[in-house]
Every structure is written in C-alpha cells, then in structure tokens.
N, C-alpha and C. Protein backbone atom coordinates (compact mmCIF):
# COMPACT_ATOMS: atom_id res chain seq x y z
N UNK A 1 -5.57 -9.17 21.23
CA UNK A 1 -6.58 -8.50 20.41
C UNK A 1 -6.86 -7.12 21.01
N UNK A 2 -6.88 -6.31 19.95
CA UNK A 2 -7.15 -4.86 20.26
C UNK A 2 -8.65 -4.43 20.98
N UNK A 3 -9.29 -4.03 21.83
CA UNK A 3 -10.15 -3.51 22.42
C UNK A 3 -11.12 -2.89 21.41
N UNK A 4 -12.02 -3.02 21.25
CA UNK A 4 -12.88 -2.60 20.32
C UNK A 4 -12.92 -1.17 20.15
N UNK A 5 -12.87 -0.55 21.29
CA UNK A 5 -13.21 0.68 21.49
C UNK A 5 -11.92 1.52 20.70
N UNK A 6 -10.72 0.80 21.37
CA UNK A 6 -9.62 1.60 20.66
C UNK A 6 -9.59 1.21 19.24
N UNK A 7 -9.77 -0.07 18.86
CA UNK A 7 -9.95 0.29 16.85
C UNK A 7 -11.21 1.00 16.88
N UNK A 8 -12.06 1.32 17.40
CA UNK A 8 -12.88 2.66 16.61
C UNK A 8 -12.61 3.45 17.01
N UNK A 9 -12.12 3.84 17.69
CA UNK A 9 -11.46 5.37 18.17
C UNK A 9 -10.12 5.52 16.84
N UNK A 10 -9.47 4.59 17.20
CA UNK A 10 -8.12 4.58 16.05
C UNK A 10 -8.39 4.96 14.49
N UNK A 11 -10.05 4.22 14.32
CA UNK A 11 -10.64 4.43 12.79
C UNK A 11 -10.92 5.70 12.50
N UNK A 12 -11.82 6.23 13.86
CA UNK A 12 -12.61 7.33 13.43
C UNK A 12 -10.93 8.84 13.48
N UNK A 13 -10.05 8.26 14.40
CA UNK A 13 -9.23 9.30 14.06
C UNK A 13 -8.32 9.85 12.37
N UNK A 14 -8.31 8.29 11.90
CA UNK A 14 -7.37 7.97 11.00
C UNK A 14 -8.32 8.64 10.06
N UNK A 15 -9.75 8.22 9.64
CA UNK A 15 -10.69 8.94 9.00
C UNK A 15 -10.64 10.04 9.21
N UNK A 16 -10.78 10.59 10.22
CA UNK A 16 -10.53 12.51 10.50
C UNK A 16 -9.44 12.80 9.53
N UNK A 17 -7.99 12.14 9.67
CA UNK A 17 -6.36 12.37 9.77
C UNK A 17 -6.50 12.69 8.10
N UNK A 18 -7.03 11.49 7.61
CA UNK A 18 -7.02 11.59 6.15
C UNK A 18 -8.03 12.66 5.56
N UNK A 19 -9.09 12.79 5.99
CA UNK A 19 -9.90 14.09 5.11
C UNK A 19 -9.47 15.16 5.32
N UNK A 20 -8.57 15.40 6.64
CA UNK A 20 -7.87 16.87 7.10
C UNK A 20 -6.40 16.63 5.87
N UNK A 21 -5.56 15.68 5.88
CA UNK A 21 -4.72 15.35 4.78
C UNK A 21 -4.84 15.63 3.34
N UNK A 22 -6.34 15.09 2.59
CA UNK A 22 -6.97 15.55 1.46
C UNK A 22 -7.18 16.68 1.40
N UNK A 23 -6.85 17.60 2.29
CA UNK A 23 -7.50 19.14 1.94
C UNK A 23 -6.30 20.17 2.66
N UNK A 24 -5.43 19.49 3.12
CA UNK A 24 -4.32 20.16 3.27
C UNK A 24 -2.67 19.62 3.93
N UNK A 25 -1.67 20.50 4.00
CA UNK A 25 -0.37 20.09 4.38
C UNK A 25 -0.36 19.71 5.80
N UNK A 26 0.35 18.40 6.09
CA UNK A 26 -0.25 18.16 7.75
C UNK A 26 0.57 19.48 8.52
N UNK A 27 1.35 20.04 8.19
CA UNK A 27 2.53 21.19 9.08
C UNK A 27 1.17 22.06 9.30
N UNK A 28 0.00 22.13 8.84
CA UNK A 28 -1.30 23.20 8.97
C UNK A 28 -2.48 22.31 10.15
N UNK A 29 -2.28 21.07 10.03
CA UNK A 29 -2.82 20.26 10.62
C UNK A 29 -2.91 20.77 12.63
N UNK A 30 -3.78 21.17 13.46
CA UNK A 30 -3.02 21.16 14.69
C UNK A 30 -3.83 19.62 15.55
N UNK A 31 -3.45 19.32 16.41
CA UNK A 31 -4.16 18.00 17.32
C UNK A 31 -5.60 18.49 17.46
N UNK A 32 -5.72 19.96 18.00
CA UNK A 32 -7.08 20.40 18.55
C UNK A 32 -7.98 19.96 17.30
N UNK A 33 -7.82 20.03 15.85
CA UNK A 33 -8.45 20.52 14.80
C UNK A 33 -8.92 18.71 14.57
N UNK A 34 -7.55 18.04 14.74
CA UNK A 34 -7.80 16.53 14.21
C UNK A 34 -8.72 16.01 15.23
N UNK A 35 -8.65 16.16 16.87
CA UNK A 35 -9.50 15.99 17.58
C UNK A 35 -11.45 16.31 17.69
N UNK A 36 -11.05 17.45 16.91
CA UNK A 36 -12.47 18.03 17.06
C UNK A 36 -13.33 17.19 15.90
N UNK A 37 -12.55 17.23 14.61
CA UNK A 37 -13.26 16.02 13.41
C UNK A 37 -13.19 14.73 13.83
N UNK A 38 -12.18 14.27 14.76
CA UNK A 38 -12.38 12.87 14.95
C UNK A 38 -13.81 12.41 16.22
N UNK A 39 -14.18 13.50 16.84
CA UNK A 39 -15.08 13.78 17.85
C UNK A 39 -14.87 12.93 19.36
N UNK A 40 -13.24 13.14 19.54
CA UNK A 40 -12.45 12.61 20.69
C UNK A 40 -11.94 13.92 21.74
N UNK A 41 -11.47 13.45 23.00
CA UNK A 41 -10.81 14.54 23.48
C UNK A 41 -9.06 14.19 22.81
N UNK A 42 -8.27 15.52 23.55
CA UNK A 42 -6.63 15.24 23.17
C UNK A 42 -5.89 14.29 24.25
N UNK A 43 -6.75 14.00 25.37
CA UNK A 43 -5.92 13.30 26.32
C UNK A 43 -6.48 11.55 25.39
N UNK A 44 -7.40 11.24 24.88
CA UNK A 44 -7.73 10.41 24.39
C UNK A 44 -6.67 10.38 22.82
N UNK A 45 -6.44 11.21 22.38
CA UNK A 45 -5.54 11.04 21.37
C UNK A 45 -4.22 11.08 21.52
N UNK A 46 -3.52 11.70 22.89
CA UNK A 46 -2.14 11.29 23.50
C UNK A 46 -1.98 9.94 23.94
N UNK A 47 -3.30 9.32 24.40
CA UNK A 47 -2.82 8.22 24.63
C UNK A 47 -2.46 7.12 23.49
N UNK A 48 -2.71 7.73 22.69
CA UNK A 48 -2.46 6.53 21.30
C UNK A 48 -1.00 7.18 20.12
N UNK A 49 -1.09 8.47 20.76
CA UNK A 49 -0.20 8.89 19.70
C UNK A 49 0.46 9.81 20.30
N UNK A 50 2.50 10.05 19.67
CA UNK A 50 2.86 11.03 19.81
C UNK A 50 2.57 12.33 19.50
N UNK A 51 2.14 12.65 18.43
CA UNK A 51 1.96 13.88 17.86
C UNK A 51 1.16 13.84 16.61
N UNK A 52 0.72 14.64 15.74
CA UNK A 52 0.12 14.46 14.50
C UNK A 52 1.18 13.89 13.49
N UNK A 53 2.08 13.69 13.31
CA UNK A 53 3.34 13.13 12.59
C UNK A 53 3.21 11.49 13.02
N UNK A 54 3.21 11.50 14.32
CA UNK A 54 2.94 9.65 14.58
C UNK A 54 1.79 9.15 14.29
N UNK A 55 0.63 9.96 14.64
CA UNK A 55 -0.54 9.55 14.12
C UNK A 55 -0.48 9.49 12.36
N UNK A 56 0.35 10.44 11.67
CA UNK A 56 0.02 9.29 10.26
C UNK A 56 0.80 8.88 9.95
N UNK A 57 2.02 8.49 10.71
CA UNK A 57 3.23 7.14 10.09
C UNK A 57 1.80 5.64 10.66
N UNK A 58 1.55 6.15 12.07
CA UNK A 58 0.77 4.64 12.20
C UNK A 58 -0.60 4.64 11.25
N UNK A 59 -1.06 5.74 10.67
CA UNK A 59 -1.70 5.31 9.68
C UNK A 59 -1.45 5.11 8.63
N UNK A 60 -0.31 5.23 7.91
CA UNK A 60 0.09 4.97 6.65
C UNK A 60 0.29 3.31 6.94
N UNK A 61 1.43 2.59 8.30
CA UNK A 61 1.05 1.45 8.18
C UNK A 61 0.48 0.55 8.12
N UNK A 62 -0.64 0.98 8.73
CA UNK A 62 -1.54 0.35 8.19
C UNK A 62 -2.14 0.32 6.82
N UNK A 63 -2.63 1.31 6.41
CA UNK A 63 -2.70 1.13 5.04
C UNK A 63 -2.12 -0.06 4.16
N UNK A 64 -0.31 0.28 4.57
CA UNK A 64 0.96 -0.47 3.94
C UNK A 64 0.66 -2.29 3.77
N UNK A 65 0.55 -1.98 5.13
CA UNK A 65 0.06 -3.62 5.86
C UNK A 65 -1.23 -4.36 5.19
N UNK A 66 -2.18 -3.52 5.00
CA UNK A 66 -3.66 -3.68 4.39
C UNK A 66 -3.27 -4.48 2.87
N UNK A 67 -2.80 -3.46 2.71
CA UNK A 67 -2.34 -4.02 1.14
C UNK A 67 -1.18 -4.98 0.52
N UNK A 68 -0.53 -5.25 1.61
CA UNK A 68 0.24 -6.01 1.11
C UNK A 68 0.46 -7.47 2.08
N UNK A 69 -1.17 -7.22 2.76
CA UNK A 69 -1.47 -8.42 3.40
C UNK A 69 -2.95 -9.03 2.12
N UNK A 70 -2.95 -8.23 1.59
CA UNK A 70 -3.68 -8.78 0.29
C UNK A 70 -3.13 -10.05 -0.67
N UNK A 71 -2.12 -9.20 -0.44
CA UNK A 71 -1.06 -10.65 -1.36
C UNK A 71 -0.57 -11.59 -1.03
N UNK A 72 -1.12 -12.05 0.36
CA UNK A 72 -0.54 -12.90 1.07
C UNK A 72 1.37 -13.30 1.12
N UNK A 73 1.82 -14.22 0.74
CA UNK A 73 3.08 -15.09 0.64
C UNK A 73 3.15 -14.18 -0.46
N UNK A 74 4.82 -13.44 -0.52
CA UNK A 74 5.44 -12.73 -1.76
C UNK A 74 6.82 -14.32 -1.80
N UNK A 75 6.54 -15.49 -2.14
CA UNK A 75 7.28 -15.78 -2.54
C UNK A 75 7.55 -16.10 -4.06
N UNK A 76 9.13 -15.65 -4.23
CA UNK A 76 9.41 -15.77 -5.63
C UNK A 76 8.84 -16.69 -6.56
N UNK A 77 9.05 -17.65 -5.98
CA UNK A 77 8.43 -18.75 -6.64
C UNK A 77 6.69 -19.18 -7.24
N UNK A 78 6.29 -18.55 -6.03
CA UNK A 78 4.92 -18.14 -6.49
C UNK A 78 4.43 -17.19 -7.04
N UNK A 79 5.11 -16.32 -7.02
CA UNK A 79 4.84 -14.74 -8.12
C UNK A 79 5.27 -15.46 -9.26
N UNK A 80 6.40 -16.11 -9.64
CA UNK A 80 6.65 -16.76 -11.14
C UNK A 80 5.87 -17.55 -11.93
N UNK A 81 5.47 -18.81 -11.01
CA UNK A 81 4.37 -19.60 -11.09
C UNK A 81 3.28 -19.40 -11.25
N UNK A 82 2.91 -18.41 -10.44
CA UNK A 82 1.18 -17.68 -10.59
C UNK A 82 1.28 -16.17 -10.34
N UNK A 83 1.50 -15.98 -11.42
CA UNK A 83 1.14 -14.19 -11.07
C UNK A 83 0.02 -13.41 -11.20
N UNK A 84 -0.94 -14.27 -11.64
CA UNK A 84 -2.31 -13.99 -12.11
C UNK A 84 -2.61 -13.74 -10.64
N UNK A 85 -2.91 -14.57 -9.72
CA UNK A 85 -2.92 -14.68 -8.28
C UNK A 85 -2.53 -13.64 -7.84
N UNK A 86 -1.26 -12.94 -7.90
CA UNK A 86 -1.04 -11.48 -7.11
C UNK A 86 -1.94 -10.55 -8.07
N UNK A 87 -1.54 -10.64 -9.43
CA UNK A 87 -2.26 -9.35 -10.11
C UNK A 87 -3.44 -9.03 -9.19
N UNK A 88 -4.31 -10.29 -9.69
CA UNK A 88 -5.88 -10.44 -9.37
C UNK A 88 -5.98 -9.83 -7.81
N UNK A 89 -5.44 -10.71 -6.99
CA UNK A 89 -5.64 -10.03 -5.26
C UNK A 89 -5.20 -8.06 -5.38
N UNK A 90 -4.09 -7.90 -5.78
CA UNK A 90 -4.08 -6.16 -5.71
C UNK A 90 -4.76 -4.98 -6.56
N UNK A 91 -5.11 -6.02 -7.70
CA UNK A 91 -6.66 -5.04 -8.27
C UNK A 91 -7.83 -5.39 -7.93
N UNK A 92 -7.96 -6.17 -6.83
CA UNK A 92 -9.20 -6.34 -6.26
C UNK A 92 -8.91 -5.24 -4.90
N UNK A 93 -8.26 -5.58 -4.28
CA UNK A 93 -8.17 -4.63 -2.96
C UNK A 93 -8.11 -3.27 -3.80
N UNK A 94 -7.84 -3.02 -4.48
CA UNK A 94 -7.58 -1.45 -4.90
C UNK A 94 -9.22 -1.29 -5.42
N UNK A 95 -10.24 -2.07 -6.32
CA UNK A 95 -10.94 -1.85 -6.82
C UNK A 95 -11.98 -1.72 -5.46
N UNK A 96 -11.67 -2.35 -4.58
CA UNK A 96 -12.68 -2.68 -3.30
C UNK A 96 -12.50 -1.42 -2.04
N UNK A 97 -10.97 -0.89 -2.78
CA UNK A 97 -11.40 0.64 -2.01
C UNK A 97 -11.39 1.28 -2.60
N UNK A 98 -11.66 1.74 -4.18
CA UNK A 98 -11.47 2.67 -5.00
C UNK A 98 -11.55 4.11 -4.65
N UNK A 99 -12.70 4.75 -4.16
CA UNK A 99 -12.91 5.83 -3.31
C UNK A 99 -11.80 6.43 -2.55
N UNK A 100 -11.05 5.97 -1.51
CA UNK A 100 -9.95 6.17 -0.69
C UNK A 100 -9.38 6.59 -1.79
N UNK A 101 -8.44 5.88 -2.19
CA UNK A 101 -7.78 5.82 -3.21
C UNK A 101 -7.61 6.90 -4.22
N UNK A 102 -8.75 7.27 -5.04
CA UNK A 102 -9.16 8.37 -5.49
C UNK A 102 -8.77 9.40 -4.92
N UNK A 103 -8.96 9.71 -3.61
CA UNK A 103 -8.54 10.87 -2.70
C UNK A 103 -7.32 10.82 -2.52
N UNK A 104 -7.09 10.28 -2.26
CA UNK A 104 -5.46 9.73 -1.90
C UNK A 104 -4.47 10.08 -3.25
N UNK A 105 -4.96 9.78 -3.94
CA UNK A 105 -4.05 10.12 -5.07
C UNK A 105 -4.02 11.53 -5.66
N UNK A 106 -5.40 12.07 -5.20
CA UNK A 106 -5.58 13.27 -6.09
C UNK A 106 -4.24 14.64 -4.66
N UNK A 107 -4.26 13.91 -3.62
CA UNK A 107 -4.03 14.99 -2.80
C UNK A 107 -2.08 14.98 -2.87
N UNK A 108 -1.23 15.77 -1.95
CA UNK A 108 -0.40 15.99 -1.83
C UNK A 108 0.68 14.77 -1.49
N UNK A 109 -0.31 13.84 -1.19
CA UNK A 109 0.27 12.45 -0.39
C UNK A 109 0.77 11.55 -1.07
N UNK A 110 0.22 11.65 -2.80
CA UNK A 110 0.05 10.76 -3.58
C UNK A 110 1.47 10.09 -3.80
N UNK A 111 2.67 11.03 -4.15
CA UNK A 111 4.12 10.13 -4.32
C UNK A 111 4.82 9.68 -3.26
N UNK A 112 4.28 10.47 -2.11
CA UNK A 112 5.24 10.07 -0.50
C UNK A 112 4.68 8.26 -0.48
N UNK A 113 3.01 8.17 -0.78
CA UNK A 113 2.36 7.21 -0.23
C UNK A 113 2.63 5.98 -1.83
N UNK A 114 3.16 6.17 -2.45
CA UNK A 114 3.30 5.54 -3.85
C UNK A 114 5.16 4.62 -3.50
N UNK A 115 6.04 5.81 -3.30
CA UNK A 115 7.31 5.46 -2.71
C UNK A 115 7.08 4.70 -1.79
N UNK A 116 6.41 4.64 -0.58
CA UNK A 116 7.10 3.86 0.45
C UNK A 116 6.17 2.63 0.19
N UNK A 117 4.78 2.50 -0.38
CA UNK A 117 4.03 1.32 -0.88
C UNK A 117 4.88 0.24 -1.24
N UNK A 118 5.51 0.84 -2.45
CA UNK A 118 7.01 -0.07 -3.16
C UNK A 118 8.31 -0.51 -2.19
N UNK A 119 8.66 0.51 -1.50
CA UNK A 119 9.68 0.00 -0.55
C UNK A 119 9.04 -0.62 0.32
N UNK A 120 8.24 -0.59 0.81
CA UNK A 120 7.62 -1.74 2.15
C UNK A 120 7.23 -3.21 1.17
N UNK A 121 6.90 -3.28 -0.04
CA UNK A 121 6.80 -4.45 -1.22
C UNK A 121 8.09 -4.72 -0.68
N UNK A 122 9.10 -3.99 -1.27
CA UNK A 122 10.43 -4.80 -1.74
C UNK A 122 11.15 -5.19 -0.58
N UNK A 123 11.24 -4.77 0.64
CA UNK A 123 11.33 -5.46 1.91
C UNK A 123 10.61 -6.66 1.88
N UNK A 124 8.98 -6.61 2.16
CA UNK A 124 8.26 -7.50 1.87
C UNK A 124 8.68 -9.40 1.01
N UNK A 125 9.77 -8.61 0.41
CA UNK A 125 10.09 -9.64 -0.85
C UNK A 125 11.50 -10.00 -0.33
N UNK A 126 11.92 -9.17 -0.10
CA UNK A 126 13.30 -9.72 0.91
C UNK A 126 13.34 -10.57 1.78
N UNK A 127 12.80 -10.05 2.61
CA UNK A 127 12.15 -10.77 3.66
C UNK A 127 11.70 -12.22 3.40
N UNK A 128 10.53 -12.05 2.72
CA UNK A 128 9.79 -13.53 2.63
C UNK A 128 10.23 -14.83 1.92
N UNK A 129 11.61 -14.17 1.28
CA UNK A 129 11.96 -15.31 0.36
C UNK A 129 13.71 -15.37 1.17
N UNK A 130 13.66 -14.91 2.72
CA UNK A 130 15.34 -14.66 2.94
C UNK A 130 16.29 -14.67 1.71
N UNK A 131 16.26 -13.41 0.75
CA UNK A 131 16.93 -12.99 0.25
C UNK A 131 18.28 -12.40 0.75
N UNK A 132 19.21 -12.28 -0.06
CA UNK A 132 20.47 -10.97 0.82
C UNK A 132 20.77 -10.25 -0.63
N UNK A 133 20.65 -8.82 -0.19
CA UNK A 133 20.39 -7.58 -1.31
C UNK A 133 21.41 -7.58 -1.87
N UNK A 134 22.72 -8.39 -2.00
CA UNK A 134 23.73 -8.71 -2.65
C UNK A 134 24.05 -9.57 -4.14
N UNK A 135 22.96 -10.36 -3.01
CA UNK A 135 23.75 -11.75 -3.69
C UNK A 135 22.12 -11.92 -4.65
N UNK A 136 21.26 -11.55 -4.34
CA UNK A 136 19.91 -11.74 -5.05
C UNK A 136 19.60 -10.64 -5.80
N UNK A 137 20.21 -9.64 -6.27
CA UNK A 137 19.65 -8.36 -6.39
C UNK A 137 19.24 -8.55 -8.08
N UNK A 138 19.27 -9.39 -8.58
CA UNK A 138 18.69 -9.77 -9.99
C UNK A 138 16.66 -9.81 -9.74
N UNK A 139 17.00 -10.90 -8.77
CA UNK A 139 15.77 -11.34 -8.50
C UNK A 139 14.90 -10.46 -7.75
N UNK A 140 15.64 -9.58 -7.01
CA UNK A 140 14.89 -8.63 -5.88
C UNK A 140 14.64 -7.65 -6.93
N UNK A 141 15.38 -7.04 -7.88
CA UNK A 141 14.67 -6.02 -8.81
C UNK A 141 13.68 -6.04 -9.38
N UNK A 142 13.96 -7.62 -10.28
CA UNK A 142 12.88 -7.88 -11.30
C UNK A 142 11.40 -8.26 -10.34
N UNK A 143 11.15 -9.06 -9.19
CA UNK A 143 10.08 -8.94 -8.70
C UNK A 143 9.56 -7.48 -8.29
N UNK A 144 10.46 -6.66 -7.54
CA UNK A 144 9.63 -5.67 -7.21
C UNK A 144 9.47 -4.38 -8.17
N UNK A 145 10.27 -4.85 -9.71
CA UNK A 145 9.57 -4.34 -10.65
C UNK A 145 8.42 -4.37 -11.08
N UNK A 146 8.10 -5.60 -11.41
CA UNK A 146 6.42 -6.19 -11.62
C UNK A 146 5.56 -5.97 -10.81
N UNK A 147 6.03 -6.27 -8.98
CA UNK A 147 4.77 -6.05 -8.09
C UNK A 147 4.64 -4.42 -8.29
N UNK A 148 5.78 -3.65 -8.31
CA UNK A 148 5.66 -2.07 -8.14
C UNK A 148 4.76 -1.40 -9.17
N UNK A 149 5.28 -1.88 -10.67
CA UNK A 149 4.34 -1.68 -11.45
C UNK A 149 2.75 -1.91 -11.34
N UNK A 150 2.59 -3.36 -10.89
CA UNK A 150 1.40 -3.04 -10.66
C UNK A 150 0.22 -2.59 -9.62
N UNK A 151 1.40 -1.73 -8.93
CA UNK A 151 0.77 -1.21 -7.74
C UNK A 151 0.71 0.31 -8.62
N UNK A 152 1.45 0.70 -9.20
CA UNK A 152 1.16 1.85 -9.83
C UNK A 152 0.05 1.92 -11.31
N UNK A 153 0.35 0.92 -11.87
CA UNK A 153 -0.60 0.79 -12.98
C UNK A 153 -2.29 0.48 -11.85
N UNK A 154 -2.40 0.17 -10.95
CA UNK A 154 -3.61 0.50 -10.24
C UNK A 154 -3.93 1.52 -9.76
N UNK A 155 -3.10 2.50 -9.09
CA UNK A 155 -2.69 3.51 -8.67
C UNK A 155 -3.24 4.53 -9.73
N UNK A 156 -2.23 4.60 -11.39
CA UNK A 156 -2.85 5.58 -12.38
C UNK A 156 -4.14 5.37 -12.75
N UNK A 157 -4.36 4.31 -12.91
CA UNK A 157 -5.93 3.98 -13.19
C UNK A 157 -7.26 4.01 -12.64
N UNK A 158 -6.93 4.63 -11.88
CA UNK A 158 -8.34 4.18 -10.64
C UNK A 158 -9.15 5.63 -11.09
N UNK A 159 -9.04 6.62 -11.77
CA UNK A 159 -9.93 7.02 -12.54
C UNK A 159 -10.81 6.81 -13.44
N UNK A 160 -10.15 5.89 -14.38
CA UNK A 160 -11.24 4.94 -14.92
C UNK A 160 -10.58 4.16 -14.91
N UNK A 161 -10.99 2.97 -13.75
CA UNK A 161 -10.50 1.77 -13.06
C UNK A 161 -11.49 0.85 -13.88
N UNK A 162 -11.25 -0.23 -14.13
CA UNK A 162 -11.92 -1.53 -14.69
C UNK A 162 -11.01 -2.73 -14.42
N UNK A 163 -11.26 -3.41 -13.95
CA UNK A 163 -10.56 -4.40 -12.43
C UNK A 163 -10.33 -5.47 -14.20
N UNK A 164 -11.53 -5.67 -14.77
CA UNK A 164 -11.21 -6.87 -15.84
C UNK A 164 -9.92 -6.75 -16.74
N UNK A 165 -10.35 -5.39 -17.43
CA UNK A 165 -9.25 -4.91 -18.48
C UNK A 165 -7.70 -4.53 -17.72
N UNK A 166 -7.69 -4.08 -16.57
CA UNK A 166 -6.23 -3.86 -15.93
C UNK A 166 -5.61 -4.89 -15.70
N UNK A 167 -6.41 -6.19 -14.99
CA UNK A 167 -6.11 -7.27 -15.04
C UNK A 167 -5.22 -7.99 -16.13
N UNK A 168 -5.65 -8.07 -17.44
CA UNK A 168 -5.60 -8.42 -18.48
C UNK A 168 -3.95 -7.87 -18.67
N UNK A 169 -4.17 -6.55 -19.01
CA UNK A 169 -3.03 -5.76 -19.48
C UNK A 169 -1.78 -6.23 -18.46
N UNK A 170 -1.95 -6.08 -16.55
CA UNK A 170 -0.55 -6.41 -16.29
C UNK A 170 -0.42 -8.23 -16.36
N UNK A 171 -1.19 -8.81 -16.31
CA UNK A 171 -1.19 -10.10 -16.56
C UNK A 171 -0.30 -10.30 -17.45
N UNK A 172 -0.63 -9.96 -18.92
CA UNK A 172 0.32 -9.88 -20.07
C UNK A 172 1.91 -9.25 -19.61
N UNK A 173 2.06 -8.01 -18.92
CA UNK A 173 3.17 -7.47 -19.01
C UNK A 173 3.96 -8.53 -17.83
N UNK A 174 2.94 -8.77 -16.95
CA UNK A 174 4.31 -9.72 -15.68
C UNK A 174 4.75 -11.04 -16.21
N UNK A 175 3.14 -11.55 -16.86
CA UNK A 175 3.79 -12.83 -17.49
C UNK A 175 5.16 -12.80 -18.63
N UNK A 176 4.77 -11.55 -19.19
CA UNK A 176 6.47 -11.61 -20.45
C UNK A 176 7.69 -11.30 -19.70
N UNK A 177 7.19 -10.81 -18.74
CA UNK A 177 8.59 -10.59 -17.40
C UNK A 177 8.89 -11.99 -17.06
N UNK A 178 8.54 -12.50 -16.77
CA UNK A 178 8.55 -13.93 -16.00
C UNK A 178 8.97 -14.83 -16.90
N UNK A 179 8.92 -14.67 -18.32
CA UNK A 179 9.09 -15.26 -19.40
C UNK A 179 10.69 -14.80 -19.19
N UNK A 180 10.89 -14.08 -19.57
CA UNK A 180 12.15 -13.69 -19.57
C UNK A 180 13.36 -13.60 -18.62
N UNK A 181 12.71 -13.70 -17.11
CA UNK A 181 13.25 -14.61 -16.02
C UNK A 181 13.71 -15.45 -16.37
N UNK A 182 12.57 -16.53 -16.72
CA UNK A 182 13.04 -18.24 -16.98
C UNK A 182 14.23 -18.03 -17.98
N UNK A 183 13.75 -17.26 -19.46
CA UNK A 183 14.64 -17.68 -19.93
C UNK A 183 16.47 -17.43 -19.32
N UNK A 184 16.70 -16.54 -18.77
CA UNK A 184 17.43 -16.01 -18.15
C UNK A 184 18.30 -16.50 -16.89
N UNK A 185 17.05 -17.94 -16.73
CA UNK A 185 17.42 -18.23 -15.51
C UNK A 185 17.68 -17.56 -14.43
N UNK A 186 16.72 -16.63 -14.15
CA UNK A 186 16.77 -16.11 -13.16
C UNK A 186 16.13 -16.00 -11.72
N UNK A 187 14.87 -16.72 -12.03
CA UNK A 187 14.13 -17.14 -11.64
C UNK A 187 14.41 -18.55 -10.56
C-alpha cells in the first residue's frame, strides 16, 4: 500500500498536471511551473517522476485504469449476456466525474486521451478472455466496437449528459450488436 502522503502528493500533482494541460501544450509546460501549482518542491517531484512527459503517461494511467476498473471482468461472455451491466457501470463513472471530463474533452488532449482509452479496452479484452488477435479477431472487433462506442457516445455527450437517456440509447445499440453476434455465431 502506497503511503498516504505520496497519493496526496501524487493527487495534488496530477491536479496541477491537468489544469496546466487544460490551458496549454505540455512542450510549454516547465517542472518549476507544475511544481509551483502543485505546491511541492522539484526534488519532491524527481522523486516520483522522470520528467513532465512521465508525469502524464503515469497520469493518464491511471485515469485508464480508473475507468476500466469500473467495468470490472471484460469477459466476452458477460458483455453478451449482460451488457446493460457494462453500459450502466461506464455511464455512471463518467456521469460521477462529469466535470473532469468536460475539461478534458474540451482541451487539446481530447483524441490522444479518447485513442488510447479504446486501445487499453481492447487489450483489456484480449487479455481477459485469453484471446489470440488471430484467431479471435471477429470477436475482439465486435466487443471493442460496442465497449469503444460507448466510451465515446459518453465522451460526446457529457455536455448534455443524462446518465438515463444515454443509457437507454447504447443499451439498444449493443444489445442489436449482440443480437447479431448470436445470430452469427459469433459470440
């Protein structure tokens, strides 16, 4: 278990990392500047990080991790079976940080952090169901079509976000996916 001190030091930096991010290109970003908003010294921020570049790969994973520890188990079988269950868990985490989010999307970050969301999913899905990108690649598409979609249909919406009605809408679209799995046998 992490030391208390260093997850709030880690928070309050990542919080700095991102409002300096929302308002500009990190190449403008310097350590002194992220240090001074995070209200740390730089020997306190070397010790956790290589550079301003490592400090937000390890915050993007987290993020990554955040959210796609929302969904617990990506197995196939249970995304087919119950997809209501994933919908529901990733428009709740999205609705439960809406704010972030908002920022996040409006700034420069928005497609870097949209792309790798989906590729860390579709690993995610590889992974959890020991897939091989060969021999499964029916099944590896069509899931991380649906989960991707509705990481983006949360994603466009969170302007006027309504957790009930989004719900509804990809509910309908994964379930006719899933429909068409079965029939397909693909599933």
């Amino acid at each position: 278990m992490t030391d208390r001190r260093i997850r709030r030091t880690k928070k309050n930096v990542y919080t700095a990392l991102a409002s300096l991010l929302f308002e500009k290109d990190i190449r403008n970003i310097t350590v002194k500047e992220l240090c001074e908003k995070a209200d740390i010294n730089k020997s306190t921020f070397y010790l956790h990080f290589l550079d301003i570049y490592d400090c937000k790969e390890k915050w993007q994973s987290e993020i990554y991790e955040e959210i796609l520890s929302s969904v617990h188990d990506l197995s196939l079988e249970e995304i087919v079976n119950s997809p209501t269950a994933y919908i529901d868990s990733i428009v709740t985490y999205f609705n439960e940080n809406i704010e972030f989010y908002r920022k996040l999307m409006r700034s420069a970050l928005a497609a870097e952090f949209s792309y790798n969301l989906k590729d860390k999913l579709r690993q995610r899905i590889i992974a959890s169901n020991a897939l091989e990108t060969e021999r499964n690649r029916r099944e590896i598409s069509m899931v991380a079509f649906v989960m991707g979609g509705l990481i983006d249909a949360c994603i466009i919406n969170l302007t006027a976000f309504d957790a009930d009605d989004i719900g509804e809408a990809l509910q309908f679209v994964g379930e006719s996916i899933i429909d068409l799995l079965k029939e397909r046998k693909l599933a």
